[in-house]
PDB file of N, CA and C in Angstrom:
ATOM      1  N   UNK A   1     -60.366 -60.853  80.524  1.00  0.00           N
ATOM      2  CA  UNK A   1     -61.143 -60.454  81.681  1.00  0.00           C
ATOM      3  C   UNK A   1     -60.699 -59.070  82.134  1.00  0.00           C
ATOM      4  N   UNK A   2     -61.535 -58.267  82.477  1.00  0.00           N
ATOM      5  CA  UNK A   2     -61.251 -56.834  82.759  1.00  0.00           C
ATOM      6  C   UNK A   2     -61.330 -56.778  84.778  1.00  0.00           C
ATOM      7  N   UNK A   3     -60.462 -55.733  84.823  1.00  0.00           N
ATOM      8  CA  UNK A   3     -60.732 -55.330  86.044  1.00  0.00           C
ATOM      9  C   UNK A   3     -61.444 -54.334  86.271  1.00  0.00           C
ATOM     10  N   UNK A   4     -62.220 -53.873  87.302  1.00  0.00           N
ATOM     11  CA  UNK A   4     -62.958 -52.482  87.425  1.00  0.00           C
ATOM     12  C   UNK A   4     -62.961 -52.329  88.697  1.00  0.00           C
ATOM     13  N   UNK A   5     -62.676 -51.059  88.950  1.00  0.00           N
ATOM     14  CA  UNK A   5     -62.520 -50.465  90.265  1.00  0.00           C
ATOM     15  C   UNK A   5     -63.337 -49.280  89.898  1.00  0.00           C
ATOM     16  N   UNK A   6     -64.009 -48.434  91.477  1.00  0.00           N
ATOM     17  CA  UNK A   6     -65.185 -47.536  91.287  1.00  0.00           C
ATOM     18  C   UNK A   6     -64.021 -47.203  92.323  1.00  0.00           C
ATOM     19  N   UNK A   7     -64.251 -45.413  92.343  1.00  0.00           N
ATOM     20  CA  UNK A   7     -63.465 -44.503  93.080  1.00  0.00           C
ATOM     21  C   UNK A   7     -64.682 -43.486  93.224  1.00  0.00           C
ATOM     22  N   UNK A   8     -63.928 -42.702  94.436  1.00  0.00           N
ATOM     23  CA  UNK A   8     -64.575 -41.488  94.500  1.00  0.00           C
ATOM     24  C   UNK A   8     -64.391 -40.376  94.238  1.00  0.00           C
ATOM     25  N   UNK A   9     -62.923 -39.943  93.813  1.00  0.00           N
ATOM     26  CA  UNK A   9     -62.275 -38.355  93.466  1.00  0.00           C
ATOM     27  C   UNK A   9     -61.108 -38.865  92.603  1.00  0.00           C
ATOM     28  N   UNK A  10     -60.745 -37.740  92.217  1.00  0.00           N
ATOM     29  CA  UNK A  10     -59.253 -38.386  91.140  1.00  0.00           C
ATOM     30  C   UNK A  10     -58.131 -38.470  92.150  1.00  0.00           C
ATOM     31  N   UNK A  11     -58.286 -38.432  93.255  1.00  0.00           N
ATOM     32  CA  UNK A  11     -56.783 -39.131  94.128  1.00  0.00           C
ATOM     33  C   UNK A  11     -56.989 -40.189  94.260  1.00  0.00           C
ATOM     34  N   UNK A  12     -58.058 -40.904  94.492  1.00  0.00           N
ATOM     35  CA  UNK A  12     -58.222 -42.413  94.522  1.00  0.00           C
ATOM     36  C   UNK A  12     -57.959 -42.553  92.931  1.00  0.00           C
ATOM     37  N   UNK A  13     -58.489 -41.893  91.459  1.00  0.00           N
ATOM     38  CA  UNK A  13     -58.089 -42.970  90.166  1.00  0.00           C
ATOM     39  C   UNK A  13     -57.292 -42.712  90.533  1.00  0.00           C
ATOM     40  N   UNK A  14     -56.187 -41.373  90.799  1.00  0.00           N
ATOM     41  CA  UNK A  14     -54.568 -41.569  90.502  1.00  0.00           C
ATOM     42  C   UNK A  14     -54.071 -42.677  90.946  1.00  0.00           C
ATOM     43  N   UNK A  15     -54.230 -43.152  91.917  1.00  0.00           N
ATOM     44  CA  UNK A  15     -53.786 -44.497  92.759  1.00  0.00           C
ATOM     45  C   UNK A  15     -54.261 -45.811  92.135  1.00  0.00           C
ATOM     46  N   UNK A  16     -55.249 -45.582  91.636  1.00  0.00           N
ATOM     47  CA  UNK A  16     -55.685 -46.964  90.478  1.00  0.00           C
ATOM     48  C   UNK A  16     -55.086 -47.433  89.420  1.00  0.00           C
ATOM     49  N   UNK A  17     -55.036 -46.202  88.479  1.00  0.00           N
ATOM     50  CA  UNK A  17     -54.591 -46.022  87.683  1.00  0.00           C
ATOM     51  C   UNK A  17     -52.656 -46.083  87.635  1.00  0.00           C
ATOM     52  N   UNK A  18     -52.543 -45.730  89.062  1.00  0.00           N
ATOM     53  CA  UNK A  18     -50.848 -45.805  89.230  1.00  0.00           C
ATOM     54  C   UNK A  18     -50.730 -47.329  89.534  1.00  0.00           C
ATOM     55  N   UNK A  19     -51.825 -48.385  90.101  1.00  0.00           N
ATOM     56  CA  UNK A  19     -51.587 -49.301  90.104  1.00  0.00           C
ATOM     57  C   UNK A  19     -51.906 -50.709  89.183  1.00  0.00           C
ATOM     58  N   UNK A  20     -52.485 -49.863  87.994  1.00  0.00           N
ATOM     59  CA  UNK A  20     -52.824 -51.133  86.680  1.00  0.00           C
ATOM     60  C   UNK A  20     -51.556 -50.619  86.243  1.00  0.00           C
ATOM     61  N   UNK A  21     -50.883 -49.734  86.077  1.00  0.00           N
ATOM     62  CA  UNK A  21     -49.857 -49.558  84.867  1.00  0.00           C
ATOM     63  C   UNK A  21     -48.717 -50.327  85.643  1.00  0.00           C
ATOM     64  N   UNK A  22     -48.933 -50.326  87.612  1.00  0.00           N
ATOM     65  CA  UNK A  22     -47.978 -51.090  87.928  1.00  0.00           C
ATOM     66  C   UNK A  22     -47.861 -52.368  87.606  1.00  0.00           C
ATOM     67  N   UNK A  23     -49.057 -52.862  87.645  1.00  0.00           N
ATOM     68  CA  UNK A  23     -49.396 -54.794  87.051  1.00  0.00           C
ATOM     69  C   UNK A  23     -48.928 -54.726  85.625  1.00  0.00           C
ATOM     70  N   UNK A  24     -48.904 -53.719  85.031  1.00  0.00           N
ATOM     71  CA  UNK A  24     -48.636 -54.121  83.590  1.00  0.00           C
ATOM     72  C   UNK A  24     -49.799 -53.911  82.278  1.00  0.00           C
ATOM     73  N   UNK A  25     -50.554 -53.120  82.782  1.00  0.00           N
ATOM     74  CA  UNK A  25     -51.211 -52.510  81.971  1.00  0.00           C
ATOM     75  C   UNK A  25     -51.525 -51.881  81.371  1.00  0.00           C
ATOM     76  N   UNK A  26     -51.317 -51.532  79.676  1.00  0.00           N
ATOM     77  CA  UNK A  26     -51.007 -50.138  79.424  1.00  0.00           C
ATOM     78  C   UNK A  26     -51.710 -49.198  79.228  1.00  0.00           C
ATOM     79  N   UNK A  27     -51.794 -47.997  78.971  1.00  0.00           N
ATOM     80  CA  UNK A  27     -52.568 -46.758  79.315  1.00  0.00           C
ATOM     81  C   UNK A  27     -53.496 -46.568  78.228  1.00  0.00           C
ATOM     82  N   UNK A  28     -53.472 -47.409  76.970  1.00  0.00           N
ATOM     83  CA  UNK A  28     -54.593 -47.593  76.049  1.00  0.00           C
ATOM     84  C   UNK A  28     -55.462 -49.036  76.328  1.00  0.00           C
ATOM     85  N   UNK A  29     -55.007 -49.742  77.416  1.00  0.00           N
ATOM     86  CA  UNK A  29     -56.400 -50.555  77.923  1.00  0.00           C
ATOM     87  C   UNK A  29     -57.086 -50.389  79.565  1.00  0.00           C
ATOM     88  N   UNK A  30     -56.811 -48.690  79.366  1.00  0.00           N
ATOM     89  CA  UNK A  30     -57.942 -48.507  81.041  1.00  0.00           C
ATOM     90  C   UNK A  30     -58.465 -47.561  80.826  1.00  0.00           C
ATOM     91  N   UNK A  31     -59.898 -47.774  80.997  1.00  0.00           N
ATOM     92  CA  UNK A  31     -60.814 -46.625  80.263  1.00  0.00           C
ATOM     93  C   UNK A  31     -61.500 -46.009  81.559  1.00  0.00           C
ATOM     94  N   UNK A  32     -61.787 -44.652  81.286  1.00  0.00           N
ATOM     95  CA  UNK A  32     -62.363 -43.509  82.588  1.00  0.00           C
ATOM     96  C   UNK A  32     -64.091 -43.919  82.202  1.00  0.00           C
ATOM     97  N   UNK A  33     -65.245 -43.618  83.105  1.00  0.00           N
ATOM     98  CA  UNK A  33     -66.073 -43.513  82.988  1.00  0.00           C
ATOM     99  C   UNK A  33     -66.119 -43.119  84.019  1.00  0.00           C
ATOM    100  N   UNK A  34     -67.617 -41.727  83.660  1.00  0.00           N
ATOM    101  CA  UNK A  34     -67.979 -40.559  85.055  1.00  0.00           C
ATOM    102  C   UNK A  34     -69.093 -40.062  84.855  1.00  0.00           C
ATOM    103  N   UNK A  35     -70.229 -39.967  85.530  1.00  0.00           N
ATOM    104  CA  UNK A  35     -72.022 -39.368  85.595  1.00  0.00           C
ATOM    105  C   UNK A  35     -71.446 -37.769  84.628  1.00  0.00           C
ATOM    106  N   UNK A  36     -70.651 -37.076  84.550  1.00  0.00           N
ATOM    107  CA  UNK A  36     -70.074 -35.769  83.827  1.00  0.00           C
ATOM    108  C   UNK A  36     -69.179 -35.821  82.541  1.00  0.00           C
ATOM    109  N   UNK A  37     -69.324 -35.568  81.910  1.00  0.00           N
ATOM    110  CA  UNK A  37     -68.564 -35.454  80.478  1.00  0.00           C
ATOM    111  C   UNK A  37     -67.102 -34.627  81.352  1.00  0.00           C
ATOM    112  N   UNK A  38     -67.450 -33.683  81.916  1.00  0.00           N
ATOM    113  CA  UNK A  38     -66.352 -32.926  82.503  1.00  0.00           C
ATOM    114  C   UNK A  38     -65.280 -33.259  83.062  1.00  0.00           C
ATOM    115  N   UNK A  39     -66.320 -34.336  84.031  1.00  0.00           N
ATOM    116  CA  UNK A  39     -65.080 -35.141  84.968  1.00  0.00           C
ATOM    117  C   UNK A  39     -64.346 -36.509  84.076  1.00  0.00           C
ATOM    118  N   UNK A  40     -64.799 -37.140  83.512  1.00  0.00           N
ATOM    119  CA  UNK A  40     -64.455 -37.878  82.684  1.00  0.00           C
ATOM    120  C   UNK A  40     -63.268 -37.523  81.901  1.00  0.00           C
ATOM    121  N   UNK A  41     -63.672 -36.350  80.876  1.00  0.00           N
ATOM    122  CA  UNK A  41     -62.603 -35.715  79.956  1.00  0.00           C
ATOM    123  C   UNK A  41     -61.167 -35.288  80.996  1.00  0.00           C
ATOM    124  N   UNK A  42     -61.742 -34.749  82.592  1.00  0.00           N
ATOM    125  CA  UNK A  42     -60.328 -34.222  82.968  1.00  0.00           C
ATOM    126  C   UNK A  42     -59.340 -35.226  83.362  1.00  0.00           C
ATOM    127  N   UNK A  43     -60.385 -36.513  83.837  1.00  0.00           N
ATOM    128  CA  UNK A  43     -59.489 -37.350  84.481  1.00  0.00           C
ATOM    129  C   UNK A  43     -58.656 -38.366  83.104  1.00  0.00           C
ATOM    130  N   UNK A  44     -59.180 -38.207  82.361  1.00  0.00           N
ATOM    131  CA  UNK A  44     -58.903 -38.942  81.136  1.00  0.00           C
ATOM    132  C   UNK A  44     -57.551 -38.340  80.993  1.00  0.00           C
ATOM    133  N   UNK A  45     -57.758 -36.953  80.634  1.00  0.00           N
ATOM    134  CA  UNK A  45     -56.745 -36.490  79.678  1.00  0.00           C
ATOM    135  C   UNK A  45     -55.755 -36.339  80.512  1.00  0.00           C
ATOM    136  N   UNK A  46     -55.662 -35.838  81.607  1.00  0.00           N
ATOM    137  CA  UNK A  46     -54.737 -35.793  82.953  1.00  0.00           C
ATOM    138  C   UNK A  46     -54.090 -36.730  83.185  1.00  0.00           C
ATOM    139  N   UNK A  47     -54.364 -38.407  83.445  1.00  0.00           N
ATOM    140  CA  UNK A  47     -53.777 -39.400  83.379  1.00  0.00           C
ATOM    141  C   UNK A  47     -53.649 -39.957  81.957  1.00  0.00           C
ATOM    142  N   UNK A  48     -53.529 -39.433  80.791  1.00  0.00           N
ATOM    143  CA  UNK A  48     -53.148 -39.898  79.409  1.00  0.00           C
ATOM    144  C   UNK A  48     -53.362 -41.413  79.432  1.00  0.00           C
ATOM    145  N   UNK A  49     -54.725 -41.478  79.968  1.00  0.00           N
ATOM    146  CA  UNK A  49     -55.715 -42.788  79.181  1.00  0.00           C
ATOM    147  C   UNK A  49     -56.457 -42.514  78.410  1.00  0.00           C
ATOM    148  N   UNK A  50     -57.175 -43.958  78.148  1.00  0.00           N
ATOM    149  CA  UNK A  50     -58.182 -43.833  77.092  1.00  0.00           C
ATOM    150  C   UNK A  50     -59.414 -43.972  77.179  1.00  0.00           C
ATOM    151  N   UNK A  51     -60.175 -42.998  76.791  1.00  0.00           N
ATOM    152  CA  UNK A  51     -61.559 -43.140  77.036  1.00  0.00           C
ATOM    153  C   UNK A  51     -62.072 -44.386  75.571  1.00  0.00           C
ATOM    154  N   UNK A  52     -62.071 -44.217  74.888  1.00  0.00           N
ATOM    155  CA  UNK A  52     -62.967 -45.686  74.266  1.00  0.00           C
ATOM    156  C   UNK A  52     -62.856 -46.362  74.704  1.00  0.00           C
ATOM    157  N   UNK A  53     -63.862 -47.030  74.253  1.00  0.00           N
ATOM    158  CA  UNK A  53     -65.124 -48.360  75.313  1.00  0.00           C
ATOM    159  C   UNK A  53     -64.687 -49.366  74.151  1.00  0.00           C
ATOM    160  N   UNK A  54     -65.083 -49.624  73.119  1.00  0.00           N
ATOM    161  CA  UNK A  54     -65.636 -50.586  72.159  1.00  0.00           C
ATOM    162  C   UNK A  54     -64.849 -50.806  70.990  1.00  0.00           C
ATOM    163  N   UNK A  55     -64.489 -51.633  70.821  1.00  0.00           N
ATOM    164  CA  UNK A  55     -63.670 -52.163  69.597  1.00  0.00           C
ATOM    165  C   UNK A  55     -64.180 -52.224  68.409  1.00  0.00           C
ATOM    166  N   UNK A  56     -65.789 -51.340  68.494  1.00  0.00           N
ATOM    167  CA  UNK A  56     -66.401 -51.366  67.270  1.00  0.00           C
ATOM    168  C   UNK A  56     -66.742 -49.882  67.388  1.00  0.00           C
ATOM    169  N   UNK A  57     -65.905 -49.078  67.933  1.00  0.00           N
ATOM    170  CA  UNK A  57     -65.544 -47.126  67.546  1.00  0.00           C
ATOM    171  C   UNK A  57     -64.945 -47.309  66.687  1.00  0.00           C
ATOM    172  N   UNK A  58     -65.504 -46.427  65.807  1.00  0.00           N
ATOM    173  CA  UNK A  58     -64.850 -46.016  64.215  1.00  0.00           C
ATOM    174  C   UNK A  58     -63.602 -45.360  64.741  1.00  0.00           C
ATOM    175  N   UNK A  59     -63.145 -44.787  63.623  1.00  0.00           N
ATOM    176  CA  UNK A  59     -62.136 -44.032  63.533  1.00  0.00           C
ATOM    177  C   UNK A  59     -62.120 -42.884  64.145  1.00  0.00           C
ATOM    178  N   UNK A  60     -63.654 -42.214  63.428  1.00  0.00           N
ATOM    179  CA  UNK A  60     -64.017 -40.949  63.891  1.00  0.00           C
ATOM    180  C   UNK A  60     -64.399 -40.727  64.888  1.00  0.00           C
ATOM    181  N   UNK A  61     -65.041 -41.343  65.507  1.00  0.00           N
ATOM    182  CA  UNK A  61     -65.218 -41.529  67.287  1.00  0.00           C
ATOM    183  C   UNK A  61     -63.818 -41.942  68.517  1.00  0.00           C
ATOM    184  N   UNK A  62     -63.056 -42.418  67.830  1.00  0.00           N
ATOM    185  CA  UNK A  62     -61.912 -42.374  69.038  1.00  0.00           C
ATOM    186  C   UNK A  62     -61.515 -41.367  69.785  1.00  0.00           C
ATOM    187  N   UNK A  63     -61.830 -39.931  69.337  1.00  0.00           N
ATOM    188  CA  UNK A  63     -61.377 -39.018  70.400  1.00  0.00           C
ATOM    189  C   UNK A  63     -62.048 -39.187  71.706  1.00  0.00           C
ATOM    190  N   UNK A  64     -61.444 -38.794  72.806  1.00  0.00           N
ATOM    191  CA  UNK A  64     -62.025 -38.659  73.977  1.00  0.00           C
ATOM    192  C   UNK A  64     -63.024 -37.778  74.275  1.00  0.00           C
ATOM    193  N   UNK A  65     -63.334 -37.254  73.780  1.00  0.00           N
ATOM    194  CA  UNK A  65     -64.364 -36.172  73.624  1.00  0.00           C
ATOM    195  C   UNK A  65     -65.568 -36.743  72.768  1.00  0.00           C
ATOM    196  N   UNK A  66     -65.534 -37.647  71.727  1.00  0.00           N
ATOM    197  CA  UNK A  66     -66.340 -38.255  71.530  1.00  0.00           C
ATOM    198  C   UNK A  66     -66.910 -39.551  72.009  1.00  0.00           C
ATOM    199  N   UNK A  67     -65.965 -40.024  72.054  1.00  0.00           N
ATOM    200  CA  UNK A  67     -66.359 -41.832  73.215  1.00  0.00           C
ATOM    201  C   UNK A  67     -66.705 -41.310  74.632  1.00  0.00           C
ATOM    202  N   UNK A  68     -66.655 -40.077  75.036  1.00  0.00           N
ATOM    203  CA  UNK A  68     -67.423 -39.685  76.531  1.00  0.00           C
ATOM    204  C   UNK A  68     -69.222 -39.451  75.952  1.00  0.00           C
ATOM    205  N   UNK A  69     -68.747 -38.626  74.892  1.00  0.00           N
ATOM    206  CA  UNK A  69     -70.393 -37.795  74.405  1.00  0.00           C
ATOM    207  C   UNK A  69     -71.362 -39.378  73.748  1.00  0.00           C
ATOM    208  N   UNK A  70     -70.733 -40.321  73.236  1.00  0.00           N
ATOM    209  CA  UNK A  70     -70.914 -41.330  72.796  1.00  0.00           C
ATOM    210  C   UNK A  70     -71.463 -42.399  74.481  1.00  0.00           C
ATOM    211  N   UNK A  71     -70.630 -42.501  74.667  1.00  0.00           N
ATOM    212  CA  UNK A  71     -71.248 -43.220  76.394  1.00  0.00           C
ATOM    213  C   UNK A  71     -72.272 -42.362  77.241  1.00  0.00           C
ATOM    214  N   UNK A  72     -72.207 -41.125  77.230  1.00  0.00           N
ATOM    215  CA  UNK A  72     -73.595 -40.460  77.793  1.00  0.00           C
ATOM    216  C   UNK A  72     -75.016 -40.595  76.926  1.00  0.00           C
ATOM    217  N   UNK A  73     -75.030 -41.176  75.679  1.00  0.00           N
ATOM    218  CA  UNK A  73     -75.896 -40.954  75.459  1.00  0.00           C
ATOM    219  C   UNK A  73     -76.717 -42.809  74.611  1.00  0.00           C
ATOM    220  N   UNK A  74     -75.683 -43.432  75.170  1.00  0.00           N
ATOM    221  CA  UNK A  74     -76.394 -44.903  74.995  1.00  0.00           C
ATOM    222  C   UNK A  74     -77.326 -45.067  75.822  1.00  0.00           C
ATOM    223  N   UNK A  75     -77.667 -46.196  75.721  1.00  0.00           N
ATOM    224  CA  UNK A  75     -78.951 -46.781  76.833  1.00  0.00           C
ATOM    225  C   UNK A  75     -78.984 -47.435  77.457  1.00  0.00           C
ATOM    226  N   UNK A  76     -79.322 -48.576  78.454  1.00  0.00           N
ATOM    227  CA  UNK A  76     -79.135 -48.832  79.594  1.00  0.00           C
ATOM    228  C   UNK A  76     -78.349 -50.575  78.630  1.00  0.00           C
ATOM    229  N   UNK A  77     -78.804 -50.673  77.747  1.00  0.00           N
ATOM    230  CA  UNK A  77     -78.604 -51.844  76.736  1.00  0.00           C
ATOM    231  C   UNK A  77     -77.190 -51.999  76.196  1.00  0.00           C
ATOM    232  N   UNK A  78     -77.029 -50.482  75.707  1.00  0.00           N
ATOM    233  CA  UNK A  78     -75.186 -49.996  74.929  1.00  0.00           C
ATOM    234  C   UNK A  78     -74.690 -50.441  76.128  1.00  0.00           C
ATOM    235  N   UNK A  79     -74.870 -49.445  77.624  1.00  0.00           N
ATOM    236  CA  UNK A  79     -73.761 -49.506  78.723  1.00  0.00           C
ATOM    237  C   UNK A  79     -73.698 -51.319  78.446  1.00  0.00           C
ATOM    238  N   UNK A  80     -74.541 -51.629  78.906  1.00  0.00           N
ATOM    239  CA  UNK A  80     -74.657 -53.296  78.998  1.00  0.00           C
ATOM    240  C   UNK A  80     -73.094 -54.014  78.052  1.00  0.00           C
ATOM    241  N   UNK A  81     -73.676 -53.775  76.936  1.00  0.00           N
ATOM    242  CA  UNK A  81     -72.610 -54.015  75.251  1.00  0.00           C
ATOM    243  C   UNK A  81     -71.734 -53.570  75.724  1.00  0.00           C
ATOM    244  N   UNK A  82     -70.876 -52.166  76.023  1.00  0.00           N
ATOM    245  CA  UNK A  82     -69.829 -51.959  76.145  1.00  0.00           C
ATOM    246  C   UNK A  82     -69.262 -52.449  77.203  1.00  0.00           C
ATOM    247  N   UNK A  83     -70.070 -52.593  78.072  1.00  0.00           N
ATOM    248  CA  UNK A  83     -68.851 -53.080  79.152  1.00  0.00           C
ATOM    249  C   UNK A  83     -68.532 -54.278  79.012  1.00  0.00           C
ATOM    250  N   UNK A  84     -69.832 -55.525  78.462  1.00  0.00           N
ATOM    251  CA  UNK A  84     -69.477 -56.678  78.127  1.00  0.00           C
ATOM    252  C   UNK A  84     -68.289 -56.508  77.054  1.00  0.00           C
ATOM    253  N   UNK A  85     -67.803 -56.086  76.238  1.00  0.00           N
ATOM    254  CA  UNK A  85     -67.113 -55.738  75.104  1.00  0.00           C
ATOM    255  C   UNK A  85     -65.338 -55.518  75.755  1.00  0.00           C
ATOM    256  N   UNK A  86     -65.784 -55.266  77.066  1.00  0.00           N
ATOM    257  CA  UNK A  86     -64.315 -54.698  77.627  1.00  0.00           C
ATOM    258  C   UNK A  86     -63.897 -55.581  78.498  1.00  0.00           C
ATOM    259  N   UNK A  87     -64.485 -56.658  78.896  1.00  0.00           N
ATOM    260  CA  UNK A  87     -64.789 -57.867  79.372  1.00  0.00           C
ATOM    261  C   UNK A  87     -65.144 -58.067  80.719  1.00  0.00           C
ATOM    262  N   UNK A  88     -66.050 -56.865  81.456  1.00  0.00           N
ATOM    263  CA  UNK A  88     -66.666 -56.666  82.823  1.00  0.00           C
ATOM    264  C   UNK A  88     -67.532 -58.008  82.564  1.00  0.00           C
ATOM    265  N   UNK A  89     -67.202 -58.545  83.806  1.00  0.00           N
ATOM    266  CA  UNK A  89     -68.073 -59.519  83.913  1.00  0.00           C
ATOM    267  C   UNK A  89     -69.973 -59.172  84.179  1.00  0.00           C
ATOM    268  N   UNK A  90     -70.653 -60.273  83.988  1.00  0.00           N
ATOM    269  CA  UNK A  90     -72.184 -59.832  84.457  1.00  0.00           C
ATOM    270  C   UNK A  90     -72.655 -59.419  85.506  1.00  0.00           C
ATOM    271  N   UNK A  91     -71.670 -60.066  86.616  1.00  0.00           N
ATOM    272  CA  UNK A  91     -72.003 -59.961  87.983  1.00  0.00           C
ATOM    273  C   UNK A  91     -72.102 -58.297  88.505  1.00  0.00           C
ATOM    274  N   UNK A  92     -70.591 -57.543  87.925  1.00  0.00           N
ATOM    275  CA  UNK A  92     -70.458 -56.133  87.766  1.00  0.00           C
ATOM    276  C   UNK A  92     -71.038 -55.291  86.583  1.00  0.00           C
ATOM    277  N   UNK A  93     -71.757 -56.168  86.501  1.00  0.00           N
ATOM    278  CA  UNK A  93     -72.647 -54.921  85.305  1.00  0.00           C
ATOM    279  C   UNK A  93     -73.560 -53.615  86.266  1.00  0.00           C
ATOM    280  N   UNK A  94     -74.362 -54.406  87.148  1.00  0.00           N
ATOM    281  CA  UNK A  94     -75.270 -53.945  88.064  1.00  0.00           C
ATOM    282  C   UNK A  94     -74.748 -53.001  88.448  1.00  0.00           C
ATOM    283  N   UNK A  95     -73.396 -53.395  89.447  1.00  0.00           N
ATOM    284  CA  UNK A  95     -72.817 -52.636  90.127  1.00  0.00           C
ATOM    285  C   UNK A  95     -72.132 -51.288  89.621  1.00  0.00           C
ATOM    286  N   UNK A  96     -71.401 -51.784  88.469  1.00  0.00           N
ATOM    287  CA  UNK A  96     -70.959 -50.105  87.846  1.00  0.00           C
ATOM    288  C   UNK A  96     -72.076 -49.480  87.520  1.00  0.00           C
ATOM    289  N   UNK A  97     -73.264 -49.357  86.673  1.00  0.00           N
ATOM    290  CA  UNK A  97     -74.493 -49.064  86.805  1.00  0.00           C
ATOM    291  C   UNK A  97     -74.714 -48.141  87.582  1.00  0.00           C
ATOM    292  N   UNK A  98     -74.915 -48.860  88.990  1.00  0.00           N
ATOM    293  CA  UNK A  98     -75.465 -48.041  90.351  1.00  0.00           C
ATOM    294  C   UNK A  98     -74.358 -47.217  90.545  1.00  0.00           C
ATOM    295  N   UNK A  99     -72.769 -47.628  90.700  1.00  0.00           N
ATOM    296  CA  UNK A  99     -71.910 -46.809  91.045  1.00  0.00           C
ATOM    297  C   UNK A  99     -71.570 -45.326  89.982  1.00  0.00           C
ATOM    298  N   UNK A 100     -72.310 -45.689  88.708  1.00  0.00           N
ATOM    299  CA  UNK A 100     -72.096 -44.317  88.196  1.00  0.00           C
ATOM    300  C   UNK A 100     -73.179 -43.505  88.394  1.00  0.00           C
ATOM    301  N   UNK A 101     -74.385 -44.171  88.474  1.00  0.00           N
ATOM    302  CA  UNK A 101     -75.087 -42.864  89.210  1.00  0.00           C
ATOM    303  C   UNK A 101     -75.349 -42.684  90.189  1.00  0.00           C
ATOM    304  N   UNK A 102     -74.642 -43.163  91.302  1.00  0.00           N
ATOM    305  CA  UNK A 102     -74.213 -42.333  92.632  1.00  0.00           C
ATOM    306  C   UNK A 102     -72.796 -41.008  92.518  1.00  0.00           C
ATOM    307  N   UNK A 103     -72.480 -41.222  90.998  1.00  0.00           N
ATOM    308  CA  UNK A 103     -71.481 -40.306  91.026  1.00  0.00           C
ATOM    309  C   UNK A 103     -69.996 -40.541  91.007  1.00  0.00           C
ATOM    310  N   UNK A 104     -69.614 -41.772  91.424  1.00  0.00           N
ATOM    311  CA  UNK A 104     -68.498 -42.193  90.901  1.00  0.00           C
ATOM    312  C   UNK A 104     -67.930 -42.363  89.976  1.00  0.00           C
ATOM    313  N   UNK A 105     -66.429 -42.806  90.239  1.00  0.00           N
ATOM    314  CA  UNK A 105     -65.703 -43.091  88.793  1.00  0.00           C
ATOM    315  C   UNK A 105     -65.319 -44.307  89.030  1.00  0.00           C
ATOM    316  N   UNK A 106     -65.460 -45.241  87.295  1.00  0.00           N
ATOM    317  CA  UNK A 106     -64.959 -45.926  86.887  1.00  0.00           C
ATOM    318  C   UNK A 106     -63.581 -46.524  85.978  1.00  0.00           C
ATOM    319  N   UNK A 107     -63.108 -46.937  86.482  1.00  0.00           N
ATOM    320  CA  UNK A 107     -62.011 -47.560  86.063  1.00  0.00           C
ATOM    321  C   UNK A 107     -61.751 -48.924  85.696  1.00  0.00           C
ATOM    322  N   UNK A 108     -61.467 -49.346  84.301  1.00  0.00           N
ATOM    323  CA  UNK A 108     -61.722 -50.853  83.653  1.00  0.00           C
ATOM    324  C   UNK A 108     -60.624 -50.771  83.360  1.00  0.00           C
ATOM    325  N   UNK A 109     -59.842 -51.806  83.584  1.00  0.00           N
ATOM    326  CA  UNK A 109     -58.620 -52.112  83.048  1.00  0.00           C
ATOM    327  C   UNK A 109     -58.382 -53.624  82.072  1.00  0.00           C
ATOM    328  N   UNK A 110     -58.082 -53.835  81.095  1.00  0.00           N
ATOM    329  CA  UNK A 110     -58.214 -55.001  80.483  1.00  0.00           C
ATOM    330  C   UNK A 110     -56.959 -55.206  79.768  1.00  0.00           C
ATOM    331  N   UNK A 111     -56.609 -56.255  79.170  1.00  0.00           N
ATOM    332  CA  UNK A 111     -54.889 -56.955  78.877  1.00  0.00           C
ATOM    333  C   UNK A 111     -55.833 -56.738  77.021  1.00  0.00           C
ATOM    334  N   UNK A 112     -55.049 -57.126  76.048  1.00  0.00           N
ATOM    335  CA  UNK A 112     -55.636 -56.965  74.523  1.00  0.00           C
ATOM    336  C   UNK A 112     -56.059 -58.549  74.279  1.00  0.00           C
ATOM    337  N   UNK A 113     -57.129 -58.497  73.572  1.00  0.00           N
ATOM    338  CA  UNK A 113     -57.741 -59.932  73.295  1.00  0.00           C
ATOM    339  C   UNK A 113     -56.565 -60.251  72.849  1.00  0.00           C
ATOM    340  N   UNK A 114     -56.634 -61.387  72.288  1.00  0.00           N
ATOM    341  CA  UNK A 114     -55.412 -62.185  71.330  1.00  0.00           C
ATOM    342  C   UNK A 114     -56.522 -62.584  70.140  1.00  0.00           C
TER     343      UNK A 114
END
């Protein structure tokens, strides 16, 4: 089961993000999502997380620069898939949805399947 928190600037992720790694989460299972490739990539790389979504990114797609350009350009169906994939529940599908295009950021935090 994933967690997701929606923020509004990177002082709120910093504080998110300072508080999944406090629960015990590590910095390759909390992924950035942002309405901007820009903001995405800075907050990504700045807090040395991970932007991939999907456990079915190739090889060649793991950069952060590609799993951002890769999530801007799915469809309302992919977002759907990936987030189910990261284990956002249904209830928050809607909601991250709306919250990214009001402009926010997302933050999913998830433990590794077994």
């Amino acid at each position: 089961m994933a967690v997701l928190k929606s923020v509004e600037n990177g002082v709120q992720a910093k504080s998110v993000i300072e508080s999944f790694i406090a629960e015990g989460y590590v910095r390759d299972h909390i992924h950035i999502f942002a309405n901007s490739n820009k903001r995405a990539e800075d907050i990504a790389d700045f807090f040395n997380v991970d932007a991939k979504a999907t456990a079915e990114t190739t090889e060649n797609d793991k950069g952060v620069l590609a799993a951002i350009k890769n999530f801007f350009q799915m469809t309302p169906d992919d977002l759907h898939h990936q987030l189910a994939n990261l284990g956002v529940s249904e209830q928050e599908h809607a909601t991250a949805k709306d919250d990214l295009e009001a402009g926010k950021i997302l933050i999913i935090a998830h433990h590794p399947r077994t």
